[in-house]
C-alpha atoms as a PDB file:
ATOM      1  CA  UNK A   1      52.561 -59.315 123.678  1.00  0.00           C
ATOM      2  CA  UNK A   2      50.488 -60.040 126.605  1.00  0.00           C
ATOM      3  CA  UNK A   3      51.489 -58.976 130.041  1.00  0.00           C
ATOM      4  CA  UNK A   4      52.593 -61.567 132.603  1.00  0.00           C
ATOM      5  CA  UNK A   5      52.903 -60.409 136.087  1.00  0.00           C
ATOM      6  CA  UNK A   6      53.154 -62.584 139.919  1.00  0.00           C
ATOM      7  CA  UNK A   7      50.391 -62.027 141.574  1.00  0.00           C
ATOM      8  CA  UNK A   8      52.460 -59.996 144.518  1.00  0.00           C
ATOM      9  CA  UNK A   9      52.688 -57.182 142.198  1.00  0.00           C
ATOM     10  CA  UNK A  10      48.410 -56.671 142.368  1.00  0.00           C
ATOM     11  CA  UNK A  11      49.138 -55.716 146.317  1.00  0.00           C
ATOM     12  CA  UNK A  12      52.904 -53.874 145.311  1.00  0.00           C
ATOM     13  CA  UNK A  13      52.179 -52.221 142.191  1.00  0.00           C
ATOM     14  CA  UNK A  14      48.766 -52.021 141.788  1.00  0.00           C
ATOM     15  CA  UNK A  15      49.128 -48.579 140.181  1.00  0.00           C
ATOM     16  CA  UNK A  16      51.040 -49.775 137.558  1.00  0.00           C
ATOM     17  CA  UNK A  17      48.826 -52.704 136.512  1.00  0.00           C
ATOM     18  CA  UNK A  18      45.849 -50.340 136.531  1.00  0.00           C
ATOM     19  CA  UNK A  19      47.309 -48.255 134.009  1.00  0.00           C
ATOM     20  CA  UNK A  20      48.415 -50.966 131.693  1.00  0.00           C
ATOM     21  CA  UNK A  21      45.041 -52.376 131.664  1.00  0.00           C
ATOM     22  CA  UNK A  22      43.385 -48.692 131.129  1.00  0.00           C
ATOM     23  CA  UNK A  23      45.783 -48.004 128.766  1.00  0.00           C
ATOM     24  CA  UNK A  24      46.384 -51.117 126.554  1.00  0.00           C
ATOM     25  CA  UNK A  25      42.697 -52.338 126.850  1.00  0.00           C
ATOM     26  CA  UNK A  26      44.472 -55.511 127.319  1.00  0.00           C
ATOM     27  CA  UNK A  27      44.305 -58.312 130.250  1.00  0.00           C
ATOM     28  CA  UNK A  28      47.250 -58.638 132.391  1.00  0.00           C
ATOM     29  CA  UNK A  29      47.498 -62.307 133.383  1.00  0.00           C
ATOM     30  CA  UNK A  30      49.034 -63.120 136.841  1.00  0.00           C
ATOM     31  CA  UNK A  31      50.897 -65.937 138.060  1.00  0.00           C
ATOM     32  CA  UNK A  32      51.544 -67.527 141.629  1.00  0.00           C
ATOM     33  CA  UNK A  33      54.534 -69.586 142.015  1.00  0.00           C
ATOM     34  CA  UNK A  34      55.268 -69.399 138.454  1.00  0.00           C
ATOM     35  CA  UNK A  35      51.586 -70.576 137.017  1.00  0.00           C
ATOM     36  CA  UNK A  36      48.671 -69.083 135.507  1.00  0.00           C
ATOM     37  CA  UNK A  37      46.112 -67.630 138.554  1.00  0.00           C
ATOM     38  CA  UNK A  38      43.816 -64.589 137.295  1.00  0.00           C
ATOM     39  CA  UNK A  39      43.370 -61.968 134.516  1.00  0.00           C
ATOM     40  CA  UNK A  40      43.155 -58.592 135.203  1.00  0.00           C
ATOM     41  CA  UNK A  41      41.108 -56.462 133.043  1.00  0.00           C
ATOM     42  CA  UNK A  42      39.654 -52.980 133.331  1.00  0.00           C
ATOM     43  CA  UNK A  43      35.890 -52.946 133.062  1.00  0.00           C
ATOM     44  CA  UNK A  44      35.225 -51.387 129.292  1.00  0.00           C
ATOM     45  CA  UNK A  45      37.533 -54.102 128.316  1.00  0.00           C
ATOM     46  CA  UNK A  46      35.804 -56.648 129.942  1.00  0.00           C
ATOM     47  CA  UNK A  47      32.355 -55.346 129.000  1.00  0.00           C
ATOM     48  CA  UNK A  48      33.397 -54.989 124.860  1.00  0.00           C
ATOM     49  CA  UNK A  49      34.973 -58.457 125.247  1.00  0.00           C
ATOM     50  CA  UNK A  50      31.285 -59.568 126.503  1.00  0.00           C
ATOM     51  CA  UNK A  51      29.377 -57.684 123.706  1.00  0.00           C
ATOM     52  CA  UNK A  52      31.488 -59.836 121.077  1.00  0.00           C
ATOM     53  CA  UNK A  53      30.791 -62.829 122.508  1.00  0.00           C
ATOM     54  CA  UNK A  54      27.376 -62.008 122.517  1.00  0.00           C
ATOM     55  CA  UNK A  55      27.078 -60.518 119.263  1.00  0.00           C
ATOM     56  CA  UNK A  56      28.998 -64.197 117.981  1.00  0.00           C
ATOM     57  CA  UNK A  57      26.662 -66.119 119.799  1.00  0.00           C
ATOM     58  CA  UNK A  58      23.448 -64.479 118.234  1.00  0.00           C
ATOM     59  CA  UNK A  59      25.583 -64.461 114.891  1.00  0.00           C
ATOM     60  CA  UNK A  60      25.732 -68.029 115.269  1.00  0.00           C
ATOM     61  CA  UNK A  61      22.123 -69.137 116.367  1.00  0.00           C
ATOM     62  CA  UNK A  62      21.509 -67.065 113.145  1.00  0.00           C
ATOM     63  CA  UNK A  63      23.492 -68.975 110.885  1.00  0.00           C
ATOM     64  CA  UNK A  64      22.461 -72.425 112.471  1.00  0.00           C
ATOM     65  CA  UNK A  65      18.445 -70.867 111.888  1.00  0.00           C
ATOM     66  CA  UNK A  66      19.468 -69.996 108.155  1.00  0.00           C
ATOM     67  CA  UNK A  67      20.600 -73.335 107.764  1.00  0.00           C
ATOM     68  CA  UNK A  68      17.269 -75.378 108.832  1.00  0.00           C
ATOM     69  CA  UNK A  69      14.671 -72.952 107.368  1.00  0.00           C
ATOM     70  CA  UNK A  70      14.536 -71.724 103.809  1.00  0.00           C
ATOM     71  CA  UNK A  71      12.253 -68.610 104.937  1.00  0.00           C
ATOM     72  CA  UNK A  72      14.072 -65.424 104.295  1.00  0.00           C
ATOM     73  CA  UNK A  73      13.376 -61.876 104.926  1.00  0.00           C
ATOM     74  CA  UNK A  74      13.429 -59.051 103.150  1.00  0.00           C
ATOM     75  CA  UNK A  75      14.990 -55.437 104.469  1.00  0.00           C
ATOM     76  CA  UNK A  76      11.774 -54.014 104.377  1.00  0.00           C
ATOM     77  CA  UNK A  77       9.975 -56.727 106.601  1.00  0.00           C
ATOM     78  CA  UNK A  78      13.201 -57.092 109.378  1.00  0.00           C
ATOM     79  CA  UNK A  79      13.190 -52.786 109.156  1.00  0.00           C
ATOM     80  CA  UNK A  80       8.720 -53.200 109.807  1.00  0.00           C
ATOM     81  CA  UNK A  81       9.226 -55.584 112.387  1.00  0.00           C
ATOM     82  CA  UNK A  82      12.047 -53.750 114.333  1.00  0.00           C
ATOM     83  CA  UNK A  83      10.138 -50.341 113.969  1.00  0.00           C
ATOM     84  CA  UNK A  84       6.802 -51.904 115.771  1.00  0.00           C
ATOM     85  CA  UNK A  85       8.910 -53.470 118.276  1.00  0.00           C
ATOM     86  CA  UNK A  86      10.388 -50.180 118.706  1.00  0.00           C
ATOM     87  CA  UNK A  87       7.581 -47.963 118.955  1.00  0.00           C
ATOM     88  CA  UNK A  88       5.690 -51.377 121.613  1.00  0.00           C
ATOM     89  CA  UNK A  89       8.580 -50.364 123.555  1.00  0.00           C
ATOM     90  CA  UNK A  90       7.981 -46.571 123.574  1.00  0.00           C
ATOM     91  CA  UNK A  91       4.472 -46.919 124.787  1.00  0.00           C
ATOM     92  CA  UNK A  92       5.319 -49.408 127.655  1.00  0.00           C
ATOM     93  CA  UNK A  93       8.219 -46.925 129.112  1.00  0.00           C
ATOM     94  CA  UNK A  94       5.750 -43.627 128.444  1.00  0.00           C
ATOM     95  CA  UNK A  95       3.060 -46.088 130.458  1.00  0.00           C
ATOM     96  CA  UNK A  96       5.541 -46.917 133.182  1.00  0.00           C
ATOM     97  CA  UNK A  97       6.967 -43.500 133.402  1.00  0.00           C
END
Protein backbone atom coordinates (compact mmCIF):
# COMPACT_ATOMS: atom_id res chain seq x y z
CA UNK A 1 0.00 0.00 0.00
CA UNK A 2 1.78 3.06 -0.94
CA UNK A 3 2.55 5.73 1.54
CA UNK A 4 0.72 9.07 1.39
CA UNK A 5 2.07 11.78 3.48
CA UNK A 6 1.45 16.15 3.44
CA UNK A 7 4.23 17.56 2.47
CA UNK A 8 4.71 19.36 6.16
CA UNK A 9 5.76 16.10 7.44
CA UNK A 10 9.27 16.22 4.94
CA UNK A 11 10.30 19.43 7.33
CA UNK A 12 8.44 17.61 10.78
CA UNK A 13 9.26 14.13 10.39
CA UNK A 14 11.80 13.82 8.08
CA UNK A 15 13.32 10.95 10.10
CA UNK A 16 10.52 8.95 9.75
CA UNK A 17 10.05 9.26 5.98
CA UNK A 18 13.74 8.45 5.54
CA UNK A 19 13.37 5.25 7.10
CA UNK A 20 10.28 4.17 5.31
CA UNK A 21 11.86 4.84 2.08
CA UNK A 22 15.28 2.95 3.24
CA UNK A 23 13.37 0.41 4.56
CA UNK A 24 10.43 -0.39 2.19
CA UNK A 25 12.44 0.52 -1.02
CA UNK A 26 9.24 2.14 -1.77
CA UNK A 27 8.31 5.96 -2.81
CA UNK A 28 6.45 7.93 -0.35
CA UNK A 29 4.19 10.29 -2.30
CA UNK A 30 3.39 13.72 -0.69
CA UNK A 31 0.54 15.89 -0.91
CA UNK A 32 -0.08 19.76 -0.38
CA UNK A 33 -3.48 20.82 0.39
CA UNK A 34 -4.77 17.45 -0.13
CA UNK A 35 -3.16 16.76 -3.86
CA UNK A 36 -0.43 14.90 -5.32
CA UNK A 37 3.11 17.21 -5.11
CA UNK A 38 6.41 14.94 -5.04
CA UNK A 39 7.72 11.36 -4.50
CA UNK A 40 10.18 10.65 -2.18
CA UNK A 41 12.51 7.90 -2.84
CA UNK A 42 15.85 6.83 -1.42
CA UNK A 43 18.58 6.73 -4.03
CA UNK A 44 19.13 2.68 -4.65
CA UNK A 45 15.48 2.78 -5.21
CA UNK A 46 15.54 5.36 -7.55
CA UNK A 47 18.67 4.12 -9.31
CA UNK A 48 17.12 0.14 -9.70
CA UNK A 49 13.87 1.82 -10.81
CA UNK A 50 16.19 3.57 -13.64
CA UNK A 51 18.10 0.33 -14.58
CA UNK A 52 14.55 -1.30 -15.42
CA UNK A 53 13.52 1.23 -17.42
CA UNK A 54 16.55 1.05 -19.18
CA UNK A 55 16.92 -2.51 -19.43
CA UNK A 56 12.87 -2.29 -20.99
CA UNK A 57 13.82 0.24 -23.26
CA UNK A 58 16.84 -1.72 -24.85
CA UNK A 59 14.47 -4.87 -24.46
CA UNK A 60 12.19 -3.10 -26.61
CA UNK A 61 14.42 -1.51 -29.43
CA UNK A 62 15.40 -5.26 -29.50
CA UNK A 63 12.18 -6.65 -30.16
CA UNK A 64 11.14 -3.77 -32.64
CA UNK A 65 14.94 -4.76 -34.50
CA UNK A 66 13.83 -8.57 -34.43
CA UNK A 67 10.79 -7.64 -36.01
CA UNK A 68 12.21 -5.71 -39.27
CA UNK A 69 15.30 -7.91 -39.89
CA UNK A 70 15.31 -11.65 -40.30
CA UNK A 71 19.24 -11.77 -39.42
CA UNK A 72 19.75 -13.71 -36.28
CA UNK A 73 22.66 -14.53 -34.19
CA UNK A 74 23.98 -17.28 -32.85
CA UNK A 75 25.43 -17.59 -28.97
CA UNK A 76 28.68 -18.11 -30.23
CA UNK A 77 28.83 -14.91 -32.54
CA UNK A 78 26.90 -12.36 -29.71
CA UNK A 79 29.57 -14.28 -26.93
CA UNK A 80 32.76 -13.34 -30.02
CA UNK A 81 31.51 -10.04 -30.43
CA UNK A 82 31.06 -9.11 -26.68
CA UNK A 83 34.53 -10.73 -25.83
CA UNK A 84 36.44 -8.32 -28.54
CA UNK A 85 34.50 -5.48 -27.35
CA UNK A 86 35.60 -6.47 -24.03
CA UNK A 87 39.13 -7.01 -24.38
CA UNK A 88 39.01 -3.13 -27.07
CA UNK A 89 37.99 -1.88 -23.82
CA UNK A 90 40.84 -3.36 -21.70
CA UNK A 91 43.49 -1.96 -23.92
CA UNK A 92 41.99 1.63 -24.08
CA UNK A 93 41.78 1.85 -20.00
CA UNK A 94 45.52 0.02 -19.69
CA UNK A 95 46.44 2.96 -22.50
CA UNK A 96 44.75 5.68 -20.50
CA UNK A 97 45.91 4.45 -17.20
Amino acid sequence: MPQIRPVSDLRNKFADISKIVHETSEPVFLTKNGYGDMVVMSIEAYENRLFKSEISLKLREAELEAKSTKKRYSHNEVFSDLRAKLSSRKDIDNVQA
